[in-house]
C-alpha atoms as a PDB file:
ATOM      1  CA  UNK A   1    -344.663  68.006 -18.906  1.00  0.00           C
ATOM      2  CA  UNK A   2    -342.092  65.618 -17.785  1.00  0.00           C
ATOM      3  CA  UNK A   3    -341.608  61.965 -19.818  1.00  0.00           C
ATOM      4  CA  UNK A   4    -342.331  59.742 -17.227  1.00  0.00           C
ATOM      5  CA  UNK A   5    -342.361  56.441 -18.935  1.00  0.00           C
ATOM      6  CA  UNK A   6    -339.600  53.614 -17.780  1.00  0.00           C
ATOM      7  CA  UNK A   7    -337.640  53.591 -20.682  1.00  0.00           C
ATOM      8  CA  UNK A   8    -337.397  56.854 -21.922  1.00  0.00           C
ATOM      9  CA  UNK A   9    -335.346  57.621 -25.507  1.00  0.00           C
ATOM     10  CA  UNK A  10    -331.926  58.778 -26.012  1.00  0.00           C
ATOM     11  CA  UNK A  11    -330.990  61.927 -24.549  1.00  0.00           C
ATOM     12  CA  UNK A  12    -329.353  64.668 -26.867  1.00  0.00           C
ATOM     13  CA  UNK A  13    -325.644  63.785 -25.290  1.00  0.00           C
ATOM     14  CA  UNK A  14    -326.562  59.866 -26.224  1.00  0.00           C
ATOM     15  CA  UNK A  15    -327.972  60.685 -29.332  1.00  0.00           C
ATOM     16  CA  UNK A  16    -324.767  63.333 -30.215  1.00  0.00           C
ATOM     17  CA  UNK A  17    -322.472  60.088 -29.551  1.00  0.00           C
ATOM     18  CA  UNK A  18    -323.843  57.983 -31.646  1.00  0.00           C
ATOM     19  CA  UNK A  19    -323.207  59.992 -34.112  1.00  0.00           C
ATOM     20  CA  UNK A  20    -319.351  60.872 -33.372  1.00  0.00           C
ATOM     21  CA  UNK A  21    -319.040  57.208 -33.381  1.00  0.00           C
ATOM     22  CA  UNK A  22    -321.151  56.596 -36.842  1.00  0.00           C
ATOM     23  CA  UNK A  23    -318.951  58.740 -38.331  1.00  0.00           C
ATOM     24  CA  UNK A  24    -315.530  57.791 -36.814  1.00  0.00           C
ATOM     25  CA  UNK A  25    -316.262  54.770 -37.659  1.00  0.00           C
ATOM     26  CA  UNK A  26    -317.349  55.228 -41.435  1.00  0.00           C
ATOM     27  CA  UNK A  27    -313.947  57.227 -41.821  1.00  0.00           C
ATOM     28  CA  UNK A  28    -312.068  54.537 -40.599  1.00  0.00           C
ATOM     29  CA  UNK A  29    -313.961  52.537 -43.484  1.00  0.00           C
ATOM     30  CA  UNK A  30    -312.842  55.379 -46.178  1.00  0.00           C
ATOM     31  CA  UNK A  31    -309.636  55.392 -44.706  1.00  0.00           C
ATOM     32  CA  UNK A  32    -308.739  51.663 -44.888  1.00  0.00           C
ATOM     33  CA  UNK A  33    -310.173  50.889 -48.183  1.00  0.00           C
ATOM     34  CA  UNK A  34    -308.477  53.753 -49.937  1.00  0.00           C
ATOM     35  CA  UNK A  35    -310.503  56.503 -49.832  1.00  0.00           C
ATOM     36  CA  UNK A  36    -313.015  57.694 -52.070  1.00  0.00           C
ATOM     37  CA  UNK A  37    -311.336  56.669 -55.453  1.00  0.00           C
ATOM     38  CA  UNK A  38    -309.136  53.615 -54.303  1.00  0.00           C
ATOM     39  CA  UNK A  39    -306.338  53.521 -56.747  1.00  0.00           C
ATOM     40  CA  UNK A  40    -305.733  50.444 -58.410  1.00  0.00           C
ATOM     41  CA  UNK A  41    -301.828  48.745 -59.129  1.00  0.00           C
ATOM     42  CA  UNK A  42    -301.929  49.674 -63.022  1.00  0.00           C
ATOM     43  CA  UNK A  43    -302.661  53.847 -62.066  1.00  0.00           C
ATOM     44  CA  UNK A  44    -300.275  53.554 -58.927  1.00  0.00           C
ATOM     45  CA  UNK A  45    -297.286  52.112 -60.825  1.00  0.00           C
ATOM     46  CA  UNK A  46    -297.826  54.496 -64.310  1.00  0.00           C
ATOM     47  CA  UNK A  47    -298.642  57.072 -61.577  1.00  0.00           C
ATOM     48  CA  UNK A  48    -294.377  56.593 -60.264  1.00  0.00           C
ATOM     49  CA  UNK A  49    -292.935  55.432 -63.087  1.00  0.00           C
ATOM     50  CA  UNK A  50    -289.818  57.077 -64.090  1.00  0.00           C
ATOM     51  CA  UNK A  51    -289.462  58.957 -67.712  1.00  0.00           C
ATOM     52  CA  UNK A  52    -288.257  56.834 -70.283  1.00  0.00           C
ATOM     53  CA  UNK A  53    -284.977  58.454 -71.018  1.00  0.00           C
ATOM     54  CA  UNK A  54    -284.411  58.294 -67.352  1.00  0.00           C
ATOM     55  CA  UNK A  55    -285.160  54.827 -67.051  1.00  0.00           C
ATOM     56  CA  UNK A  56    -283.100  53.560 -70.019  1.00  0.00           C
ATOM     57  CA  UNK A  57    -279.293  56.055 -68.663  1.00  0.00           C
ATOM     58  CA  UNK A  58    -279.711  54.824 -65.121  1.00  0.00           C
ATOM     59  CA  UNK A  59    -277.544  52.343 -65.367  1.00  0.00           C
ATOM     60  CA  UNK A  60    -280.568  49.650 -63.915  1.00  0.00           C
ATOM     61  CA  UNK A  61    -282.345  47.502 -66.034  1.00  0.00           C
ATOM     62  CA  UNK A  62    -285.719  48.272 -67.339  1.00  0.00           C
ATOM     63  CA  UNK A  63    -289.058  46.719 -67.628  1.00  0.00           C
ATOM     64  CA  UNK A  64    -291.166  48.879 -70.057  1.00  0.00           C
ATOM     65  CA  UNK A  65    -294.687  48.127 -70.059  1.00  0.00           C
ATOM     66  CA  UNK A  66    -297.028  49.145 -72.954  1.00  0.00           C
ATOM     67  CA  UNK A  67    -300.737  49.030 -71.566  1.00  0.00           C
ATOM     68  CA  UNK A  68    -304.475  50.384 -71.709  1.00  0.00           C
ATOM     69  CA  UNK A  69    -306.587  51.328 -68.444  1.00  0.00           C
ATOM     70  CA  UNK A  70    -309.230  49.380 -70.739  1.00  0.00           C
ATOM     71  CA  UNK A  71    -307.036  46.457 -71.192  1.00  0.00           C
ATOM     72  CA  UNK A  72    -308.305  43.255 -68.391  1.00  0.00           C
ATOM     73  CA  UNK A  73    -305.023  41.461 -69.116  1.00  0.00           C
ATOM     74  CA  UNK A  74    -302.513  44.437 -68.052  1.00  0.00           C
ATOM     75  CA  UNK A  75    -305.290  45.065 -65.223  1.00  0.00           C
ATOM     76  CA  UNK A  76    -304.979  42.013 -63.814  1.00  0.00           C
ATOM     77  CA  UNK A  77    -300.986  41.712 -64.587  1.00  0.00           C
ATOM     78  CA  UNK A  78    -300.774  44.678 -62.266  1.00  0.00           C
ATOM     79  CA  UNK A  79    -300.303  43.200 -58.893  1.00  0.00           C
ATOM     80  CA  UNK A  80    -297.846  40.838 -60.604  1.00  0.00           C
ATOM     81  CA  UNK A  81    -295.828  44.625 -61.921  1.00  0.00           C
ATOM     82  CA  UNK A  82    -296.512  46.318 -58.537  1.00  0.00           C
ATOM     83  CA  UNK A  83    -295.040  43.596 -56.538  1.00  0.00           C
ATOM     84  CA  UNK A  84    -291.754  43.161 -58.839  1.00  0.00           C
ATOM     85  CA  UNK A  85    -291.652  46.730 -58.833  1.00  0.00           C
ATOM     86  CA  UNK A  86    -291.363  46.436 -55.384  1.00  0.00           C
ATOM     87  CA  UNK A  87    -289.446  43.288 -54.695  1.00  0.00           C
ATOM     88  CA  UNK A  88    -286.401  45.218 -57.151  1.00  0.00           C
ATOM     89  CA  UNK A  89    -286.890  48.967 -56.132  1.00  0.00           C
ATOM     90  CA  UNK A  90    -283.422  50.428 -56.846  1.00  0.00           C
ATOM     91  CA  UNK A  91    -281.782  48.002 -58.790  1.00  0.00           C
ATOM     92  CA  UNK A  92    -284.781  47.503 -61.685  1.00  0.00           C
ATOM     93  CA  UNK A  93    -287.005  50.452 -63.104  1.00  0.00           C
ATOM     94  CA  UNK A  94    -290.440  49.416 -63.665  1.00  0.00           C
ATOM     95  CA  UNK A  95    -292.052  52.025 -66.672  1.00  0.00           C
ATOM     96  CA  UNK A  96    -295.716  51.947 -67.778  1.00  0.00           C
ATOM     97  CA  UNK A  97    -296.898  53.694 -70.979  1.00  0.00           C
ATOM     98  CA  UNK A  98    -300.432  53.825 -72.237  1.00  0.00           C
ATOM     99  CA  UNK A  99    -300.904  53.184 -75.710  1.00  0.00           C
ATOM    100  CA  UNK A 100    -303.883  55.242 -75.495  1.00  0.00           C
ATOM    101  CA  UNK A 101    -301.806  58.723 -74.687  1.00  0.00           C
ATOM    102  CA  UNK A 102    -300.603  60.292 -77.656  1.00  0.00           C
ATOM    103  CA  UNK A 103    -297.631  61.432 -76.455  1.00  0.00           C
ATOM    104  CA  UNK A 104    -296.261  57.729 -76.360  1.00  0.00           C
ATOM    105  CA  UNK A 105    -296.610  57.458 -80.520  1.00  0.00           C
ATOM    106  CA  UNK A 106    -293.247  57.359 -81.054  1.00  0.00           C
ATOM    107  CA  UNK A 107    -292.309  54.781 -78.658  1.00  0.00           C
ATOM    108  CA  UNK A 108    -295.362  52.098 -80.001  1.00  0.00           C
ATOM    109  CA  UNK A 109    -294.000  53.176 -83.480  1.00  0.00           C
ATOM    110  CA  UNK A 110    -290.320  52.475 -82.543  1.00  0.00           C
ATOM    111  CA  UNK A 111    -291.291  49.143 -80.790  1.00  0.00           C
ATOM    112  CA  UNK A 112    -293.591  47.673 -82.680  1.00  0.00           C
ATOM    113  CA  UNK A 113    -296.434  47.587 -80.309  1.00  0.00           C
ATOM    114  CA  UNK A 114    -299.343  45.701 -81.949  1.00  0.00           C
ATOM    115  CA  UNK A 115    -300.483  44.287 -78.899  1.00  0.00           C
ATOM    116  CA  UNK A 116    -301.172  44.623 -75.024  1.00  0.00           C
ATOM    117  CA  UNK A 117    -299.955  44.029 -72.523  1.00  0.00           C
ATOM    118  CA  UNK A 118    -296.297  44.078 -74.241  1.00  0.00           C
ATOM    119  CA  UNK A 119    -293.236  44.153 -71.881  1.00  0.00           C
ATOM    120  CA  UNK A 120    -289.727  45.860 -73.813  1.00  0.00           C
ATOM    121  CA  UNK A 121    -287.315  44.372 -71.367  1.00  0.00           C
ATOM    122  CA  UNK A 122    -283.392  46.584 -71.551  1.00  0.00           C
ATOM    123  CA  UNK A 123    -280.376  45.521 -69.815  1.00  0.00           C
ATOM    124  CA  UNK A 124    -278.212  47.857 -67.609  1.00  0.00           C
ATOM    125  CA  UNK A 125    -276.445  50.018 -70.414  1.00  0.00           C
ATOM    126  CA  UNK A 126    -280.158  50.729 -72.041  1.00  0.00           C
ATOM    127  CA  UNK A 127    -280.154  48.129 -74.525  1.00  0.00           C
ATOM    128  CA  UNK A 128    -283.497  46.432 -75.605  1.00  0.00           C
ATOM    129  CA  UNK A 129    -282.707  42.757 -75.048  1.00  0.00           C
ATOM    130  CA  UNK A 130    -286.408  41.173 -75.553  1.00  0.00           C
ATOM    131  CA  UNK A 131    -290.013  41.337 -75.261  1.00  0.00           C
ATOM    132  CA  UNK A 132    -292.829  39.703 -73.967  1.00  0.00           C
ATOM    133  CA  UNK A 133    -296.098  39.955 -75.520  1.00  0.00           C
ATOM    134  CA  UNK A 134    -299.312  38.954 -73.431  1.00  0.00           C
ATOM    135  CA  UNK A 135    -299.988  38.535 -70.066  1.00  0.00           C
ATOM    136  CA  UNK A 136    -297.543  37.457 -67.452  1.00  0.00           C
ATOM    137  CA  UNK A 137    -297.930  35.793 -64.282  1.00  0.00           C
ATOM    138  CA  UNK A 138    -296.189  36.552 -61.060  1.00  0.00           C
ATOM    139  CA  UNK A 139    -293.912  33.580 -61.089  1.00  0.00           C
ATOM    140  CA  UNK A 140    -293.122  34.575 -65.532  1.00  0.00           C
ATOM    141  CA  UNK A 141    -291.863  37.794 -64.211  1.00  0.00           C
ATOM    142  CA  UNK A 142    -290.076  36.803 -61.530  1.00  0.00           C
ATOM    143  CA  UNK A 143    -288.427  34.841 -63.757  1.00  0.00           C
ATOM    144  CA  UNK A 144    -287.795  37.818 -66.408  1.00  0.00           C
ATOM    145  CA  UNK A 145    -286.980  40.483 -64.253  1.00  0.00           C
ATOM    146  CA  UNK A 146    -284.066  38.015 -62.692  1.00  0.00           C
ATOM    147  CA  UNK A 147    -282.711  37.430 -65.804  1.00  0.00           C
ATOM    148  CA  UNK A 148    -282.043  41.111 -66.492  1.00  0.00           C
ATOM    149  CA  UNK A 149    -280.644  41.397 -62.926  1.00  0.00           C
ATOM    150  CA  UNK A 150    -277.973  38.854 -64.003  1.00  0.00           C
ATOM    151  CA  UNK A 151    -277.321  39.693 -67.427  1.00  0.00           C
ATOM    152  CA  UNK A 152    -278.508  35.880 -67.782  1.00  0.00           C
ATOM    153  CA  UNK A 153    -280.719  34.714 -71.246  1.00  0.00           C
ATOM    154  CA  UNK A 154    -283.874  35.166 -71.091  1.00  0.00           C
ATOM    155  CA  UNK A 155    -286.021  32.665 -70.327  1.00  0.00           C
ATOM    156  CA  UNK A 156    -288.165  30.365 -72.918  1.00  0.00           C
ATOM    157  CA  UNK A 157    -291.744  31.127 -72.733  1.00  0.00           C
ATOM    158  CA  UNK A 158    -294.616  31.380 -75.357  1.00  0.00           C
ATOM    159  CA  UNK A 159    -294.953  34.975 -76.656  1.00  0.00           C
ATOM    160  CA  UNK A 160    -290.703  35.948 -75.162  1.00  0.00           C
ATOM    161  CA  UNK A 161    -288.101  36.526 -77.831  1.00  0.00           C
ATOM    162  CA  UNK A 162    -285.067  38.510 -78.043  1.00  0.00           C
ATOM    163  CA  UNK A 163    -284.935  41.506 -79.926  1.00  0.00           C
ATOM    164  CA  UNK A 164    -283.112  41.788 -83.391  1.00  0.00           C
ATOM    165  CA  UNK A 165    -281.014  44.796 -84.563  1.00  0.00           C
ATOM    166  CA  UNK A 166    -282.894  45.432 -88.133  1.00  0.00           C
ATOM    167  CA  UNK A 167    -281.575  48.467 -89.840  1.00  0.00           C
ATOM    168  CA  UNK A 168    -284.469  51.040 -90.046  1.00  0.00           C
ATOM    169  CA  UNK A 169    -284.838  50.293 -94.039  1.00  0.00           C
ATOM    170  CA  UNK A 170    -285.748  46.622 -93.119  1.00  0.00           C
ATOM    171  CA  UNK A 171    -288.839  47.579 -90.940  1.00  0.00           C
ATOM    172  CA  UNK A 172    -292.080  47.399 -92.547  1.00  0.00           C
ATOM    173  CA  UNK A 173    -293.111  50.274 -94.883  1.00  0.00           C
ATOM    174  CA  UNK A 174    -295.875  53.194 -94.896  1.00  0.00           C
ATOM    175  CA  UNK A 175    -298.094  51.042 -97.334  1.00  0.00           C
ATOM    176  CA  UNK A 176    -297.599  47.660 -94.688  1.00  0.00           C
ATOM    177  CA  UNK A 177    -297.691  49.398 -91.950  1.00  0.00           C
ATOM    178  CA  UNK A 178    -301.402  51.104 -92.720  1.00  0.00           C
ATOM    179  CA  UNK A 179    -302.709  47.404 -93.116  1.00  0.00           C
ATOM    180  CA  UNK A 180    -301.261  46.195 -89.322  1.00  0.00           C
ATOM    181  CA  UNK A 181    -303.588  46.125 -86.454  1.00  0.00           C
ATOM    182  CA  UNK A 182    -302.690  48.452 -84.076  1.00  0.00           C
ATOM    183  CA  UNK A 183    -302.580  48.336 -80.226  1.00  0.00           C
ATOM    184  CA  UNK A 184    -306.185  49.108 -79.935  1.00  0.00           C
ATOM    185  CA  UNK A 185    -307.822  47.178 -82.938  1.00  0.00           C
ATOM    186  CA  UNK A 186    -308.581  44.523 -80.736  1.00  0.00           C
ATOM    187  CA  UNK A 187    -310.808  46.088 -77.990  1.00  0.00           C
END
């Protein structure tokens, strides 16, 4: 028996179209928003962020960033980080460390990390020349990042200060340093 009705469904060729197209089309979606598991600035730039050691006997200056995947202020500094990375690639090195990973205890130990996101800004020859503790804008590290470029001061904002040389027997001691806050006390 033949369908003899004027407008008779989609044939299998139609209906095998559509489909292509549904799913072309929904790849193109996946494609242009990232894929399945769209990977924000902060994973991107700890993702291709140079070693430490590397970083600091490069002969570039160096923006280290202490930061938590947890942390909303060093998640929504991130663009700000991803686009100076960018802006400076090959003449600045841009290094993320998670104050979460163990393997990072001695550098929150030897910088005094009490608080995220904190920025240990080095010129050239690998010398720590200040810090920045909280969040910055885009504009903030512009500012920053082309003062290391320069060698110039750096400039006055709240929570920016150079970094002193204390001898290792004026830091705090075992018995102060077990009443601090840490990195993460604040979550």
């Amino acid at each position: 028996m033949t369908n003899s009705s004027p407008n008779p469904g989609l044939g299998q060729n139609e209906r095998l179209l559509l489909v292509v197209l549904a799913a072309l089309l929904a790849a193109g979606l996946l494609w242009f928003r990232g894929g399945l598991h769209p990977e924000a600035p902060l994973e991107r730039l700890a993702r291709q962020s140079l070693d430490l050691p590397v970083a600091l006997g490069n002969g570039k200056p160096t923006v280290v960033e202490f930061y938590a995947d947890w942390c909303e202020a060093c998640r929504s500094m991130a663009p700000a980080m991803e686009t100076i990375e960018a802006q400076h690639r090959g003449s600045l090195d841009v290094v993320l460390l998670n104050v979460d990973n163990p393997r990072w205890q001695p550098e929150l130990e030897r910088y005094d990390v009490n608080g995220i996101p904190q920025l240990e800004l080095f010129n050239a020859a690998g010398e720590a020349v200040g810090r920045s503790i909280g969040a910055r804008s885009l504009s903030e590290l512009q500012a920053l990042t082309g003062a290391l470029l320069t060698g110039s001061p750096l400039p006055a904002f709240a929570g920016v200060g150079a970094v002193s040389s204390l001898d290792a027997g004026d830091r705090t001691t075992a018995s102060d340093a077990a009443t601090m806050a840490g990195p993460r006390s604040h979550a």
